[in-house]
C-alpha atoms as a PDB file:
ATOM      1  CA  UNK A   1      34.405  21.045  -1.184  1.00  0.00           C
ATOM      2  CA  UNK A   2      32.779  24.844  -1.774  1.00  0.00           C
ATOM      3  CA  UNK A   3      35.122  25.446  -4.363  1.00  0.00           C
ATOM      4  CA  UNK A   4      34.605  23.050  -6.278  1.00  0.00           C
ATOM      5  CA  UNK A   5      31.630  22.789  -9.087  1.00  0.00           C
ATOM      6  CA  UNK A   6      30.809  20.127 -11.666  1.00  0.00           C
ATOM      7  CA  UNK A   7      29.213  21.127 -14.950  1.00  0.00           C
ATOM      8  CA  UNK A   8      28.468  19.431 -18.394  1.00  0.00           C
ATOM      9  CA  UNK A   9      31.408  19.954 -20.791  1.00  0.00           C
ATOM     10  CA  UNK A  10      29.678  22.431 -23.235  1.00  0.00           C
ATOM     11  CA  UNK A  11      33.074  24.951 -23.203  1.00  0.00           C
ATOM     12  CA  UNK A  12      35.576  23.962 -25.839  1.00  0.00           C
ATOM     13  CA  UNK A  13      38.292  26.462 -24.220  1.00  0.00           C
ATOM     14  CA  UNK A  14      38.112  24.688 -21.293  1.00  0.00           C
ATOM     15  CA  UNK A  15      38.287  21.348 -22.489  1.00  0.00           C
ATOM     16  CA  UNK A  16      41.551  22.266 -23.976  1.00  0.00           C
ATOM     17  CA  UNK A  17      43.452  23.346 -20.642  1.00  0.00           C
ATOM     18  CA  UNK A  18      41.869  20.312 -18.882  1.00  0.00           C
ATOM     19  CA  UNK A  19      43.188  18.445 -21.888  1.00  0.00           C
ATOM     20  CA  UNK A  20      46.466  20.359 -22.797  1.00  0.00           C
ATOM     21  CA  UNK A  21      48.174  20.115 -26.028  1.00  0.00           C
ATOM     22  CA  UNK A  22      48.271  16.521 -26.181  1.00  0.00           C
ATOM     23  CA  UNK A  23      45.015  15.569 -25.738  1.00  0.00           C
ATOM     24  CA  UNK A  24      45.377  14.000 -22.288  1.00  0.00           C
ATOM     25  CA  UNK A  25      46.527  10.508 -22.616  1.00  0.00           C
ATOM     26  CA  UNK A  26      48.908  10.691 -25.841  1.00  0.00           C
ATOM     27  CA  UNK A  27      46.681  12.226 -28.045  1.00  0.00           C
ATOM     28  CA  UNK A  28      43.612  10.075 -27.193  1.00  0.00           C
ATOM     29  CA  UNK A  29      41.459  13.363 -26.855  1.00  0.00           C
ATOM     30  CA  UNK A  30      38.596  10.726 -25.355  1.00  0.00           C
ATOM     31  CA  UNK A  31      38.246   8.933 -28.502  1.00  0.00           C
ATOM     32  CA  UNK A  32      39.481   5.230 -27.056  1.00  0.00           C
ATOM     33  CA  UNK A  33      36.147   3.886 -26.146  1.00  0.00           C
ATOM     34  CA  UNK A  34      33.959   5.899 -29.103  1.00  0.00           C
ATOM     35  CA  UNK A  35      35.910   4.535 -31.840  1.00  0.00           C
ATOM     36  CA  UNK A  36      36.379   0.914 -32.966  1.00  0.00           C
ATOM     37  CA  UNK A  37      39.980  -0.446 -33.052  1.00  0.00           C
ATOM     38  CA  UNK A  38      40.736  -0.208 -36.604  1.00  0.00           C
ATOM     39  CA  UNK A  39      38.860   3.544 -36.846  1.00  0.00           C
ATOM     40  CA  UNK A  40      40.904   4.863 -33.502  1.00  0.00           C
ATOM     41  CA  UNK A  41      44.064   3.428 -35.167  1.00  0.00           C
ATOM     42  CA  UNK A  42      43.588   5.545 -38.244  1.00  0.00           C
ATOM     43  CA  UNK A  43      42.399   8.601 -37.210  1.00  0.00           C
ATOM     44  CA  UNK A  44      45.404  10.783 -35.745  1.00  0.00           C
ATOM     45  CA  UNK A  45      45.418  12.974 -33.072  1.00  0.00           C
ATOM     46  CA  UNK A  46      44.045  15.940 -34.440  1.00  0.00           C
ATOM     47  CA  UNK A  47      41.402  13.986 -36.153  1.00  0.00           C
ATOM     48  CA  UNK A  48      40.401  12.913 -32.491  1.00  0.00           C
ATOM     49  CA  UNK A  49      40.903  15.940 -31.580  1.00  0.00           C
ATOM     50  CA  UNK A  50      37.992  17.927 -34.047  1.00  0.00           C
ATOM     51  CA  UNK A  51      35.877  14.809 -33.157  1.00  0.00           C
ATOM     52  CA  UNK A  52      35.842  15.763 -29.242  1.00  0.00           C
ATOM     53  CA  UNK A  53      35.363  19.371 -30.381  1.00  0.00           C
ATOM     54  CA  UNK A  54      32.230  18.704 -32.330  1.00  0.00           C
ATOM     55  CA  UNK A  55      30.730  16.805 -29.642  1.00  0.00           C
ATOM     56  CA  UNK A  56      31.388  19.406 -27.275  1.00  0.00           C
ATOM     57  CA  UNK A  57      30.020  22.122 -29.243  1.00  0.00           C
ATOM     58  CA  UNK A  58      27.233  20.310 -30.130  1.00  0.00           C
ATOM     59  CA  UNK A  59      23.701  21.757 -29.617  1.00  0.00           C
ATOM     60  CA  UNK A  60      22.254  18.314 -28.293  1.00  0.00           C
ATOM     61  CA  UNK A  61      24.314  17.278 -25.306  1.00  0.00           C
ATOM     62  CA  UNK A  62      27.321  17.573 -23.577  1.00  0.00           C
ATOM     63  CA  UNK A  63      29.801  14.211 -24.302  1.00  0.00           C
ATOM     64  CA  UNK A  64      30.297  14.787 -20.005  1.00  0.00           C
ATOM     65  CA  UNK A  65      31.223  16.659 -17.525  1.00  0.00           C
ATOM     66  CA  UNK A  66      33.731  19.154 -16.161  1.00  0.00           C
ATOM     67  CA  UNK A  67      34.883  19.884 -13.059  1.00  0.00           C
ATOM     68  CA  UNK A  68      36.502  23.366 -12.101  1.00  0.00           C
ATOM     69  CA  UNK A  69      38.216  24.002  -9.067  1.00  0.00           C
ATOM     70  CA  UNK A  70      37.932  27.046  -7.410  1.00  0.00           C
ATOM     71  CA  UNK A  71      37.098  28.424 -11.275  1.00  0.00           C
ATOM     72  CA  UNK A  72      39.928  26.842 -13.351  1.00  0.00           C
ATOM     73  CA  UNK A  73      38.868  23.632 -15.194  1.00  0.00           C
ATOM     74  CA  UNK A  74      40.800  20.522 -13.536  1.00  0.00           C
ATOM     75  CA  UNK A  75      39.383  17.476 -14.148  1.00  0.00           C
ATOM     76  CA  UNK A  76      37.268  15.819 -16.903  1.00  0.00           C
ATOM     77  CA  UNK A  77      34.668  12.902 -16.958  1.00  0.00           C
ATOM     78  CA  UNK A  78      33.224  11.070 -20.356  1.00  0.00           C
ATOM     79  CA  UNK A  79      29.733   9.911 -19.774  1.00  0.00           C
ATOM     80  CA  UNK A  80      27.486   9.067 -23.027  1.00  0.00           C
ATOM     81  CA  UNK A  81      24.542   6.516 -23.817  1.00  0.00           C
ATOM     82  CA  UNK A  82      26.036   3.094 -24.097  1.00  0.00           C
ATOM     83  CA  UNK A  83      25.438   2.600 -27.496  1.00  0.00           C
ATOM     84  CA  UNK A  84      28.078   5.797 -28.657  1.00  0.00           C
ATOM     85  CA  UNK A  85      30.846   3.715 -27.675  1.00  0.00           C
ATOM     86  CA  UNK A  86      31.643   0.997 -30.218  1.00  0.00           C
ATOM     87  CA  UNK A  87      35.057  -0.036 -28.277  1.00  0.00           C
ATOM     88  CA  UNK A  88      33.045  -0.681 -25.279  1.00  0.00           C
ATOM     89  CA  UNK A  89      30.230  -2.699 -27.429  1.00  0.00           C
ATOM     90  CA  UNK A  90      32.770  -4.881 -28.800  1.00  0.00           C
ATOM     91  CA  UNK A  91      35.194  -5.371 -25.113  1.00  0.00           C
ATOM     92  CA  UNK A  92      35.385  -9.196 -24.194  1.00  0.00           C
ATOM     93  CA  UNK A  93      35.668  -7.719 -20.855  1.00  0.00           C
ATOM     94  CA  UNK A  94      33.253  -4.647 -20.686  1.00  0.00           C
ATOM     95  CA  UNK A  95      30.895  -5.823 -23.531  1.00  0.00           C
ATOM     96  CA  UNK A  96      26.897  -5.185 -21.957  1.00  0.00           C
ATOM     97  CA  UNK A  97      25.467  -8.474 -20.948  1.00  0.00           C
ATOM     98  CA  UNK A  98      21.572  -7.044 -22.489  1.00  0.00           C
ATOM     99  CA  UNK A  99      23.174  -4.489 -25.447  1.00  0.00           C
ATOM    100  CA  UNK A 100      19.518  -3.809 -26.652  1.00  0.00           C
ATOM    101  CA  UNK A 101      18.532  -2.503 -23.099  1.00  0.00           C
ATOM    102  CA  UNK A 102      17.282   1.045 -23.162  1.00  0.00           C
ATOM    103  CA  UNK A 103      18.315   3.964 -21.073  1.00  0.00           C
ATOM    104  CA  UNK A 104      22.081   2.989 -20.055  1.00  0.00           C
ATOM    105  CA  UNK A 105      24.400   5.302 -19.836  1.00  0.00           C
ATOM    106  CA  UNK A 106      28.224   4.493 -19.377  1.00  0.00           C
ATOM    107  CA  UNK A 107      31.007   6.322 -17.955  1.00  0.00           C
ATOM    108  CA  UNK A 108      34.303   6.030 -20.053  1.00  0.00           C
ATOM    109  CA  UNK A 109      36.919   7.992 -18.918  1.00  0.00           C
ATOM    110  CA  UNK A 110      38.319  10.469 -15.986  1.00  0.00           C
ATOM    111  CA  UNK A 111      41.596  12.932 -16.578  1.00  0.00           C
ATOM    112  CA  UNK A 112      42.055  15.291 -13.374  1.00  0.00           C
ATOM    113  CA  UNK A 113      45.120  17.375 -14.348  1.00  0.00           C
ATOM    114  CA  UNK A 114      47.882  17.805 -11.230  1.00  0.00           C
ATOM    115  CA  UNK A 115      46.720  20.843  -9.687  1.00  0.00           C
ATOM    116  CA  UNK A 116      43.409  19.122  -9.097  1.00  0.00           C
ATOM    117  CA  UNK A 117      44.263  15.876  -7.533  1.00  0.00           C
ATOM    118  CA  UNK A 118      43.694  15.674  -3.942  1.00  0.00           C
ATOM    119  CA  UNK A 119      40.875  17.518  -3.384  1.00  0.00           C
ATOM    120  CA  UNK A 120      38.069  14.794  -4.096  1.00  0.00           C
ATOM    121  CA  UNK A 121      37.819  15.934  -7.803  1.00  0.00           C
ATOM    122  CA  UNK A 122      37.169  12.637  -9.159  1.00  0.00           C
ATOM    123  CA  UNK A 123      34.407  11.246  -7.015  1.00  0.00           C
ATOM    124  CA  UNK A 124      32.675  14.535  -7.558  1.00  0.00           C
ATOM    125  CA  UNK A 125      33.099  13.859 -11.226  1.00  0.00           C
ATOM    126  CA  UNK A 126      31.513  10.649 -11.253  1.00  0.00           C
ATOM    127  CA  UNK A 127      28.459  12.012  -9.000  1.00  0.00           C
ATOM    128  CA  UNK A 128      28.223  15.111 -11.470  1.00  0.00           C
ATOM    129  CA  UNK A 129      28.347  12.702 -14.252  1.00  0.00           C
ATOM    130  CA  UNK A 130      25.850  10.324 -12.697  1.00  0.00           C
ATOM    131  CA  UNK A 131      23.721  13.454 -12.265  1.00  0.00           C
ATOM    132  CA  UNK A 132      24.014  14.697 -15.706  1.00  0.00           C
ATOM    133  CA  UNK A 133      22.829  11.531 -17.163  1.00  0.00           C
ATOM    134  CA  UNK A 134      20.158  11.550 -15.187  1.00  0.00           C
ATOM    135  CA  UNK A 135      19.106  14.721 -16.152  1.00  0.00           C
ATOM    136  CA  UNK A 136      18.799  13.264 -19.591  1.00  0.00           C
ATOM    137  CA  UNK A 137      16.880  10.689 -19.338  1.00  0.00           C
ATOM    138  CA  UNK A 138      18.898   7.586 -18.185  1.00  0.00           C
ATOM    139  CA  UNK A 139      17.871   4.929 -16.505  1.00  0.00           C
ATOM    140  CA  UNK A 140      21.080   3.294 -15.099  1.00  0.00           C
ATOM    141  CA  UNK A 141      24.892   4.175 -15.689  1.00  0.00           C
ATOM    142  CA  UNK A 142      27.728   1.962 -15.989  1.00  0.00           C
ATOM    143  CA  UNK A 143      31.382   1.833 -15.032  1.00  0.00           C
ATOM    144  CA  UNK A 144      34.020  -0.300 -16.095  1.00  0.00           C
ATOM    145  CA  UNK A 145      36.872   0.864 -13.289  1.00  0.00           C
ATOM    146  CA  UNK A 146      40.146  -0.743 -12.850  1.00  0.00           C
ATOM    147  CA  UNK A 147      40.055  -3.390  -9.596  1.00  0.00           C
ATOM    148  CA  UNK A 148      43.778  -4.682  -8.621  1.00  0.00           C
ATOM    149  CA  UNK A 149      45.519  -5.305  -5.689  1.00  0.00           C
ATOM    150  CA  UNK A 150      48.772  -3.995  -7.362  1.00  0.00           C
ATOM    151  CA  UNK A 151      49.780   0.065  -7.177  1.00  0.00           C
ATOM    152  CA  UNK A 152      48.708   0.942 -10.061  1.00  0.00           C
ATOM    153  CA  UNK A 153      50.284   3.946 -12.279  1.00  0.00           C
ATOM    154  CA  UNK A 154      47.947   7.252 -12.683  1.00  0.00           C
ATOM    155  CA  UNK A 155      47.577   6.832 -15.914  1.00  0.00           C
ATOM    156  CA  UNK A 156      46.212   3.568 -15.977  1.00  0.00           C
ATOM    157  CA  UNK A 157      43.171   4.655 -13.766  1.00  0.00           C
ATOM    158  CA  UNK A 158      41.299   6.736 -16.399  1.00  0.00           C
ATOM    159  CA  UNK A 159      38.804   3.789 -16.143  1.00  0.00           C
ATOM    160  CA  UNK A 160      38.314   4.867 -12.366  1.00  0.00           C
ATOM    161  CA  UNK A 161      38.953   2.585  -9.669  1.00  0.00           C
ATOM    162  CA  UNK A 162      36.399   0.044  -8.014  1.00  0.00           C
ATOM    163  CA  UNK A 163      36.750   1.885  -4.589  1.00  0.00           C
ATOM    164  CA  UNK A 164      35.758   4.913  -6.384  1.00  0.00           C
ATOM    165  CA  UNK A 165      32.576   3.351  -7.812  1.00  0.00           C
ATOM    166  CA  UNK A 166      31.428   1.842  -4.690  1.00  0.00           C
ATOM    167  CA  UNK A 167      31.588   5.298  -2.728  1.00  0.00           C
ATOM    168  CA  UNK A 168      29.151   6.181  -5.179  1.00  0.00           C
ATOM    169  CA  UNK A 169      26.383   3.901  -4.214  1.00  0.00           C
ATOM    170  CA  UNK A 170      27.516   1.659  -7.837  1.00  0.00           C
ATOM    171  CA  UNK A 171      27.409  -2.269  -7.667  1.00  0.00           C
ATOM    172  CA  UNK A 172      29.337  -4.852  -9.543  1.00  0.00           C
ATOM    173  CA  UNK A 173      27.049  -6.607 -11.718  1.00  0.00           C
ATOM    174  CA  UNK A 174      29.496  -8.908 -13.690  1.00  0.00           C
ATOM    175  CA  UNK A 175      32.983  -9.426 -14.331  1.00  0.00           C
ATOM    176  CA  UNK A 176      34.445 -11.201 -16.820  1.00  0.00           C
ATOM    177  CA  UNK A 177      38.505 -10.355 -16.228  1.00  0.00           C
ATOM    178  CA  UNK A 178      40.147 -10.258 -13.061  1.00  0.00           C
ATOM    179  CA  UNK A 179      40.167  -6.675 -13.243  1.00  0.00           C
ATOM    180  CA  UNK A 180      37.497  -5.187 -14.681  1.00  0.00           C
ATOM    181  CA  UNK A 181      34.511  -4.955 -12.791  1.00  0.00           C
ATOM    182  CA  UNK A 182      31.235  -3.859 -14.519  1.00  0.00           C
ATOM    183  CA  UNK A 183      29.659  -1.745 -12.049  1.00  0.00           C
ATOM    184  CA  UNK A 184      25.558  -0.160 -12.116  1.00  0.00           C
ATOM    185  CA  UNK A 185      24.258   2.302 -10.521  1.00  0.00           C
ATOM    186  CA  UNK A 186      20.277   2.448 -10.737  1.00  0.00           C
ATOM    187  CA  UNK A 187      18.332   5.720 -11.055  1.00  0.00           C
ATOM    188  CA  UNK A 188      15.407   6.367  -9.474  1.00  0.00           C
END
């Protein structure tokens, strides 16, 4: 789609209308797979929330990428360096088979607000992201979608879905829960 463009989140203002009030998903403000259990538990909302802020006004990357449709941000995709996420380190399901390899890059998290649902914003989210990481030096990027035969409610798809993954050229490499698929995608 023309009218649609992908760029790394560097704009706090429009983090916050992707985001809303709320911080996306309750409050989360993309803190779920960054912080470890007990530190997510005890930092509230608004401590989340100047957490995401710093990282997106940070000088040294972007935390991921943006997508704007037709101008207006809609949609929102976390990709970091492995290694940022603790959560995801520690995950009897997602946890990296080789933790000490260098150069992987993992994609955490997609919010698309309404208005931008429909109109292929999250699979250009995850190439954008893909892209970005690349761009910065990584080797191979990770997913960790959701994979269920059962309808499954919007919000429990900010993992991305294994359909999703595949259409980007990303194989499953392991799985250790039904459900959860860890998917690679190799960079040349």
């Amino acid at each position: 789609m023309r009218d649609l463009e992908i760029r790394p989140a560097t704009s706090w203002d429009d983090m916050q209308t992707v985001f809303g009030p709320r911080g996306a998903a309750s409050g989360c403000w993309c803190m779920w797979f960054r912080l470890a259990g007990p530190e997510f538990r005890e930092t509230p909302p608004e401590g989340r929330r100047k957490r995401l802020q710093r990282l997106v006004e940070s000088p040294e990357r972007a935390p991921g990428v943006l997508a704007y449709l037709s101008g207006s941000p809609v949609g929102w995709c976390a990709v970091a360096p492995r290694e940022e996420h603790a959560r995801l380190l520690r995950s009897p399901a997602v946890r990296p088979a080789s933790p000490e390899e260098a150069g992987v890059w993992s994609v955490t998290c997609f919010y698309v607000r309404r208005e931008g649902r429909g109109h292929g914003v999250a699979a250009a989210l995850l190439e954008g992201a893909v892209s970005y990481a690349a761009s910065q030096g990584a080797r191979v990027v990770e997913g960790y979608p959701k994979d269920s035969d059962k309808r499954v409610k919007a919000e429990e798809l900010y993992y991305g879905w294994r359909g999703l993954f595949e259409g980007a050229g990303f194989e499953e490499v392991e799985r250790r829960s039904p459900t959860r698929p860890i998917m690679r995608r190799t960079l040349t």
